[in-house]
Protein backbone atom coordinates (compact mmCIF):
# COMPACT_ATOMS: atom_id res chain seq x y z
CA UNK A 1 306.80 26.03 75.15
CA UNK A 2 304.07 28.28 77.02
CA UNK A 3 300.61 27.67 76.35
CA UNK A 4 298.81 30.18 74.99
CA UNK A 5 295.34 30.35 75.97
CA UNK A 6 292.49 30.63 72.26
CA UNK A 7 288.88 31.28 72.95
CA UNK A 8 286.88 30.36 70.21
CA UNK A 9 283.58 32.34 70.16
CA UNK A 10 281.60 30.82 67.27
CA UNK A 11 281.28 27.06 65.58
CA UNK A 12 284.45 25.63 64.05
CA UNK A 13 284.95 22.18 63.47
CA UNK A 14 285.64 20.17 66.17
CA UNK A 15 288.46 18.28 64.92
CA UNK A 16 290.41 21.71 63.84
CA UNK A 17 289.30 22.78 68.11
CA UNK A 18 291.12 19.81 69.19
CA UNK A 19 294.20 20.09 66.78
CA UNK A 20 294.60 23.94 68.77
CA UNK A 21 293.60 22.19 72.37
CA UNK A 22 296.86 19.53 71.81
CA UNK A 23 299.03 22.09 71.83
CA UNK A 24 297.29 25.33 73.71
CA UNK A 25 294.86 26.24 76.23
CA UNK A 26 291.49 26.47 74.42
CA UNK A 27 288.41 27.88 75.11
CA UNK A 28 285.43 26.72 72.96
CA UNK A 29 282.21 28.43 73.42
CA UNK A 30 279.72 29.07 70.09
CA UNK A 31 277.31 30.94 72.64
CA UNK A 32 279.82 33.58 73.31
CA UNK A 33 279.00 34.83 70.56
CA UNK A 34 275.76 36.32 72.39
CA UNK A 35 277.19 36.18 75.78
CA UNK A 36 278.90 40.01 75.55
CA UNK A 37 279.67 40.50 79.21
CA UNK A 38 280.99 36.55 79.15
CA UNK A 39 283.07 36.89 75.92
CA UNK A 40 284.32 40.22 77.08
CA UNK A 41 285.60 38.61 80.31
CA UNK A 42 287.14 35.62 78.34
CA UNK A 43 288.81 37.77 75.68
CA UNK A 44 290.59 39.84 78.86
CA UNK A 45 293.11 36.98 79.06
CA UNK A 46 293.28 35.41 75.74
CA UNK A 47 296.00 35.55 73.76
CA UNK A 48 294.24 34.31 70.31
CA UNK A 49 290.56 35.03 69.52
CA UNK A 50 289.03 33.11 66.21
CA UNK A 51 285.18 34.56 65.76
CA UNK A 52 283.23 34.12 61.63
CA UNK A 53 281.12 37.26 61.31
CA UNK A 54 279.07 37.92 63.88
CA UNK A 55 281.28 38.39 66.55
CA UNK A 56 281.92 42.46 66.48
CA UNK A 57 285.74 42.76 67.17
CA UNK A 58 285.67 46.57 67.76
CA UNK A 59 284.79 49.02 70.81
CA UNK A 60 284.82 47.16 74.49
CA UNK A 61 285.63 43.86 72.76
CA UNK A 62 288.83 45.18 71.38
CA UNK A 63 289.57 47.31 74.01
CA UNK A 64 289.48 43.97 76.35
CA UNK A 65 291.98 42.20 74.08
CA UNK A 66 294.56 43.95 76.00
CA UNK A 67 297.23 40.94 75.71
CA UNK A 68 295.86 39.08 72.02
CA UNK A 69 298.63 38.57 69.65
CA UNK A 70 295.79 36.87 67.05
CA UNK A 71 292.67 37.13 65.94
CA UNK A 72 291.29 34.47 63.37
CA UNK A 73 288.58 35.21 61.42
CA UNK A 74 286.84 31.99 60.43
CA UNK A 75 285.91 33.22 56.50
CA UNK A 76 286.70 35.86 54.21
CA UNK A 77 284.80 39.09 54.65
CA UNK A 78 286.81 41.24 57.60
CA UNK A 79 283.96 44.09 58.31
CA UNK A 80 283.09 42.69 61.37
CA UNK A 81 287.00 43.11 62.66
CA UNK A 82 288.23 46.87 63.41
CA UNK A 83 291.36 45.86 61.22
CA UNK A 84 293.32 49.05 61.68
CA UNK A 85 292.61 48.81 65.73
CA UNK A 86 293.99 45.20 65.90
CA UNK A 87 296.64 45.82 63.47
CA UNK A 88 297.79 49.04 65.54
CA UNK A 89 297.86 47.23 69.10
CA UNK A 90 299.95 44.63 67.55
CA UNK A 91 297.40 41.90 66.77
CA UNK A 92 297.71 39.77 63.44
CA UNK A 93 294.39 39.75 61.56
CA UNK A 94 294.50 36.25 59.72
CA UNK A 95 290.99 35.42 57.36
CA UNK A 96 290.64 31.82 55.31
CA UNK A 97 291.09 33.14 51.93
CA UNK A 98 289.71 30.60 49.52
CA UNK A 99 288.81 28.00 51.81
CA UNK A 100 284.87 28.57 50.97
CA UNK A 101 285.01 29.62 47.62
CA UNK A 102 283.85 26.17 46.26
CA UNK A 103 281.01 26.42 48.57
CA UNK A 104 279.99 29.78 47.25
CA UNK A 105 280.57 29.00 43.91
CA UNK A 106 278.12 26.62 44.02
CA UNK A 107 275.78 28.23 45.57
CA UNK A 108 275.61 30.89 43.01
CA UNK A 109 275.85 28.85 40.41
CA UNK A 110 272.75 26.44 41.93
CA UNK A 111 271.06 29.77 42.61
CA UNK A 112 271.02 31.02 38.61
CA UNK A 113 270.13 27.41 37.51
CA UNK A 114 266.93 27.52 40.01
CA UNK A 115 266.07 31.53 39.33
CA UNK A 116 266.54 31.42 35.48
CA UNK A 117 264.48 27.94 35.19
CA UNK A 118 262.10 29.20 38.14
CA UNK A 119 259.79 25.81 38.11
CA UNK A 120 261.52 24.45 41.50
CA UNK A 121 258.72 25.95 43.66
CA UNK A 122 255.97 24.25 42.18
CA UNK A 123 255.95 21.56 44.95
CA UNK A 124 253.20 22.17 46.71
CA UNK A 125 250.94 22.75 43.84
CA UNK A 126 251.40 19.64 41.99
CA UNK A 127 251.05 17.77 45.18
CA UNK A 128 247.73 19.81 45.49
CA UNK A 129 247.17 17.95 42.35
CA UNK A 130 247.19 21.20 40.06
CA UNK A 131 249.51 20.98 37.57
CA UNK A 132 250.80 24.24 36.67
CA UNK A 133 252.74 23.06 33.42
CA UNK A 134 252.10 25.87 31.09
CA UNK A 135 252.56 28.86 33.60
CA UNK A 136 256.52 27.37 34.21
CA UNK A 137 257.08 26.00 30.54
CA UNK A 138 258.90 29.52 29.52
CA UNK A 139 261.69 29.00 31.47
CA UNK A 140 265.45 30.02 30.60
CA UNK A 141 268.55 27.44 30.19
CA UNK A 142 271.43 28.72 31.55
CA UNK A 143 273.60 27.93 28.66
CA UNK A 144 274.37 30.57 26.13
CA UNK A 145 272.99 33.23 29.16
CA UNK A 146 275.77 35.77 30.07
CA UNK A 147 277.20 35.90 34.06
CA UNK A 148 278.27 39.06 35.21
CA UNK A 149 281.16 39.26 38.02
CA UNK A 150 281.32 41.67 40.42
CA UNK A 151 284.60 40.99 42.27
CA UNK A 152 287.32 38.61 40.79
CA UNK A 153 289.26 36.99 43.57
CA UNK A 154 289.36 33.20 44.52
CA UNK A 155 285.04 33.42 45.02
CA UNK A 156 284.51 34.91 41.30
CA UNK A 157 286.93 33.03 39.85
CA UNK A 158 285.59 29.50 40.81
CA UNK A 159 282.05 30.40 39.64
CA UNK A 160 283.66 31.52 36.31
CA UNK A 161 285.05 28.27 36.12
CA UNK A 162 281.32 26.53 37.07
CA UNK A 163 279.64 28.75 34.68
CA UNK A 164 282.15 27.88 31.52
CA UNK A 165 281.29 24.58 32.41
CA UNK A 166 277.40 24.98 31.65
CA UNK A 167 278.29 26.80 28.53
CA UNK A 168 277.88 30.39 29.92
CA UNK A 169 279.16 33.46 28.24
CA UNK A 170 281.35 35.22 31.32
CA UNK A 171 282.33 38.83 31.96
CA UNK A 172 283.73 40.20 35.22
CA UNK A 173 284.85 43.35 36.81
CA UNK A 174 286.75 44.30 39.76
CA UNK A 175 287.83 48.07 40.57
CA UNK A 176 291.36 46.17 41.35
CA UNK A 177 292.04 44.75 38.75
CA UNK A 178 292.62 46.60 35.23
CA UNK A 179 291.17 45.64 32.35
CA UNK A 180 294.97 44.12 30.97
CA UNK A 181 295.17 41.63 33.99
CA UNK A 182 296.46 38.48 33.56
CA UNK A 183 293.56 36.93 35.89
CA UNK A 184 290.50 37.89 32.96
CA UNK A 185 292.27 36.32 30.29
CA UNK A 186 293.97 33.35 32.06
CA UNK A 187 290.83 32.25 33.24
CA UNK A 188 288.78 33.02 29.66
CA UNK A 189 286.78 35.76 30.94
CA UNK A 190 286.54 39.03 29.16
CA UNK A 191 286.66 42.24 31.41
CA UNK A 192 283.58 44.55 31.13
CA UNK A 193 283.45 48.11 32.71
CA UNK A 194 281.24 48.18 35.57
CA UNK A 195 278.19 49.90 33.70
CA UNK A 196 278.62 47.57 30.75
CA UNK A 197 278.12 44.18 32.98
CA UNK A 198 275.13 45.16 34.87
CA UNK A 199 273.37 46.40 31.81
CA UNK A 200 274.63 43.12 29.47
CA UNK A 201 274.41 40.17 32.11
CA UNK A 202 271.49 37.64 32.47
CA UNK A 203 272.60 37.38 35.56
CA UNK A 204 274.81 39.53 38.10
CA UNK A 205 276.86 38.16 41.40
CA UNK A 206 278.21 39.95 43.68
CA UNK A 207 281.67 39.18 44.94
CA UNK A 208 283.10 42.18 46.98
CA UNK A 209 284.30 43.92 49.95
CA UNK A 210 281.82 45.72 52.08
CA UNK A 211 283.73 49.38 51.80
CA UNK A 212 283.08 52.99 50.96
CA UNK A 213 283.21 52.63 47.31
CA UNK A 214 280.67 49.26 47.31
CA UNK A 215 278.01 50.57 50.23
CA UNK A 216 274.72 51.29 48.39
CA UNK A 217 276.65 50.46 44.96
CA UNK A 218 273.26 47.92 44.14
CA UNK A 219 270.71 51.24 44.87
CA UNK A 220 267.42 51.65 42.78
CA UNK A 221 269.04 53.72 40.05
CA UNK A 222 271.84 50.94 39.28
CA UNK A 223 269.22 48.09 39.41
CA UNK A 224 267.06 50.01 36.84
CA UNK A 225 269.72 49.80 34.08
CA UNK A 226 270.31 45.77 35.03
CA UNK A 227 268.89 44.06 31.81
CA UNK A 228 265.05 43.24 32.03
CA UNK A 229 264.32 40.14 33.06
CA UNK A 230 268.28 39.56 34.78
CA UNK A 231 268.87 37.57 37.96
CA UNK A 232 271.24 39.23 40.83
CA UNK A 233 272.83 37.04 43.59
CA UNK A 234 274.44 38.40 46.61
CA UNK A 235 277.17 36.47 48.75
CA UNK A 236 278.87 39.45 49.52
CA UNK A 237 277.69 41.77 52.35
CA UNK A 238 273.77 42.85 53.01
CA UNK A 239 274.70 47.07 52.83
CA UNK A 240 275.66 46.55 49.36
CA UNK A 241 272.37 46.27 48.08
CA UNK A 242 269.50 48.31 48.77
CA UNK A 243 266.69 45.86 49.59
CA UNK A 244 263.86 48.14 49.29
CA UNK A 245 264.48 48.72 45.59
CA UNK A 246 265.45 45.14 45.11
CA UNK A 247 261.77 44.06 45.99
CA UNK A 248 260.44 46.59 43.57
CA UNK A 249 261.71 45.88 40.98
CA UNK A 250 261.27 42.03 41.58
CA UNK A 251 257.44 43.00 42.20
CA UNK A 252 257.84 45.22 39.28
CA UNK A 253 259.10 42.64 36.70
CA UNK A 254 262.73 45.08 36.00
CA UNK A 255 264.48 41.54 37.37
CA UNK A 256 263.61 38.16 37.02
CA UNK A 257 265.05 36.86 39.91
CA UNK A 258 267.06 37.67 43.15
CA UNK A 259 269.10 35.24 45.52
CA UNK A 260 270.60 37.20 49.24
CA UNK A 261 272.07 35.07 51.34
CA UNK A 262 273.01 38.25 53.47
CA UNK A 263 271.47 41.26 55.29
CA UNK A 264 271.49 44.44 56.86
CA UNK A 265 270.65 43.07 60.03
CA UNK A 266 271.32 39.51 60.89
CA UNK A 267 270.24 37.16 62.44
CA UNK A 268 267.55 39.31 59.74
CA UNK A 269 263.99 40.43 61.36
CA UNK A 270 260.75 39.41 60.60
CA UNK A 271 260.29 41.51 57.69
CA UNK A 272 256.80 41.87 55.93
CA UNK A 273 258.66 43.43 52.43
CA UNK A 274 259.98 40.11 51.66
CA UNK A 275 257.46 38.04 52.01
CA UNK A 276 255.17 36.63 49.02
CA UNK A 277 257.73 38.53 46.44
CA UNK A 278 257.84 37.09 43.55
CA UNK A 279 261.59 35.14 42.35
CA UNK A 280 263.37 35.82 45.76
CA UNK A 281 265.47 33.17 47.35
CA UNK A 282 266.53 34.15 50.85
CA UNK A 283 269.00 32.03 53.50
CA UNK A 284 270.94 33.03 56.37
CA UNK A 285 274.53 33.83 55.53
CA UNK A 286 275.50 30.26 54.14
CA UNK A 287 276.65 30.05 50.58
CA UNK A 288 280.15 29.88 52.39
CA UNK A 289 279.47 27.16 54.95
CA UNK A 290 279.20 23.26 53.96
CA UNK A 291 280.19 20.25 55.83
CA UNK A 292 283.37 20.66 53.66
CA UNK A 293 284.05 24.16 53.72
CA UNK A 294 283.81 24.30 57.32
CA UNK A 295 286.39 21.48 57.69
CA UNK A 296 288.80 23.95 54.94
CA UNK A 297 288.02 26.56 56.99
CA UNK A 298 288.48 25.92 60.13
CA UNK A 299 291.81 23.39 59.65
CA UNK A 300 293.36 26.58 57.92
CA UNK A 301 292.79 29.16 60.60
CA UNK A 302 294.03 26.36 63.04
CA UNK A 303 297.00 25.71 60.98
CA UNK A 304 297.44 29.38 60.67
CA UNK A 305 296.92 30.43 63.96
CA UNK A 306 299.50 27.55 65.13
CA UNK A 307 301.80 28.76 63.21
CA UNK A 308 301.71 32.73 64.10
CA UNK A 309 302.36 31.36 67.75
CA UNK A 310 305.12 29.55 67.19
């Protein structure tokens, strides 16, 4: 069998790297990622390239792929990936549906807990030795509150499942699935219309696609009708909520709470907006990546990717 030659241009687990190197050629490189004129001579004669989401397969990259049969995307979310320019040169697109979901689930489901309560950043005063018990004894239990879900694929599902679990009340939407699916009512979950959730839930994740119809679909007007007081948490991409009016109305007291784990921009600038606002958690683009996840994900796009060569 020929070797085919895979350059890898961001982290995957190194035990998944070797599986591909037993078998193939393989280049393995996490800086490539911001090595442009080095990844763009790489991807010239690779035949497989496997990037997570920063790596920008479009323009000069994807004109260099000029003999790539396979591109693996190490995660879900393709908007990082000219799809229809791969698909139309011939190259398979292949993402790890599901692998992460656990990992996000849990995330958003940690994220609600912490938000809702909001007395886990009182470190640093009661070490201080202040003791700040009255101003944090009116916090919320998460049982009996209502989660709203944006999205339901394997993500939105799993959270559903988490949030049963804690005795939540759980509605969902997803503009592809109608309100008769078999998915809302095999997994308990009562369908709301998009309008109804974000103006019922305590608290409102986001589970969807960065496209046309979900660009600027979080913008000041639709956060002002999210119930006062609510909690939103965003694993999904940074354009779909407008940041700006996010921060006002946390400042504002419309929303009780806000959890982005993605940007805009990222890596995401030093940005003066965000800091000292009140009930906004922030981290860099990981409610999908664990120890475990990683191994899921990366094991799957190398089983994957093995087998689209074959």
């Amino acid at each position: 069998m020929t070797k085919a030659r895979i350059v890898i241009a961001e982290f995957m687990d190194e035990r998944a790297v070797a599986q591909l190197a037993a078998r193939h050629t393989v280049v393995y490189d996490p800086k490539l990622v911001d090595d442009v004129p080095q990844l763009l001579t790489e991807a010239r004669d690779c035949d497989v390239l496997i990037v997570r989401n920063r790596t920008q397969v479009r323009g000069d990259l994807l004109a260099a792929l000029t003999r790539c049969k396979v591109v693996g995307r190490l995660g879900v979310g393709l908007d990082n990936i000219d799809v229809a320019g791969c698909e139309s040169r011939g190259m398979a697109v292949i993402p790890a549906t599901g692998a992460n979901a656990l990992s996000v689930a849990e995330y958003v489901i940690t994220s609600a807990m912490m938000l809702l309560r909001g007395s886990y950043a009182a470190t640093a005063e009661v070490a201080a030795g202040k003791w700040p018990r009255n101003a944090l004894s009116n916090g919320r239990e998460t049982a009996g509150k209502t989660l709203g879900i944006i999205g339901f694929g394997s993500s939105g599902r799993r959270v559903a499942a988490m949030a049963q679990a804690l005795g939540m009340n759980v509605i969902a939407y997803d503009a592809m699935l109608p309100a008769q699916d078999a998915a809302y009512a095999g997994s308990g979950v009562q369908y709301a219309t998009l309008d109804a959730l974000i103006s019922n839930a305590d608290v409102v994740t986001l589970h969807v696609p960065l496209v046309d119809g979900t660009r600027g679909l979080f913008n000041a007007a639709r956060i002002a009708t999210m119930k006062r007081g609510s909690v939103l948490i965003n694993t999904s991409r940074g354009h779909i909520v407008d940041m700006s009016a996010l921060v006002a109305a946390l400042r504002a007291g419309q929303l009780g709470g806000a959890a982005v784990d993605v940007f805009d921009e990222e890596p995401l600038p030093a940005n003066t907006e965000l800091q000292g606002c009140p009930g906004l958690l922030l981290t860099p683009h990981i409610s999908g990546v664990s120890a475990e996840s990683n191994e899921r994900v990366s094991f799957m796009i190398a089983d994957k990717v093995l087998e689209a060569l074959n």
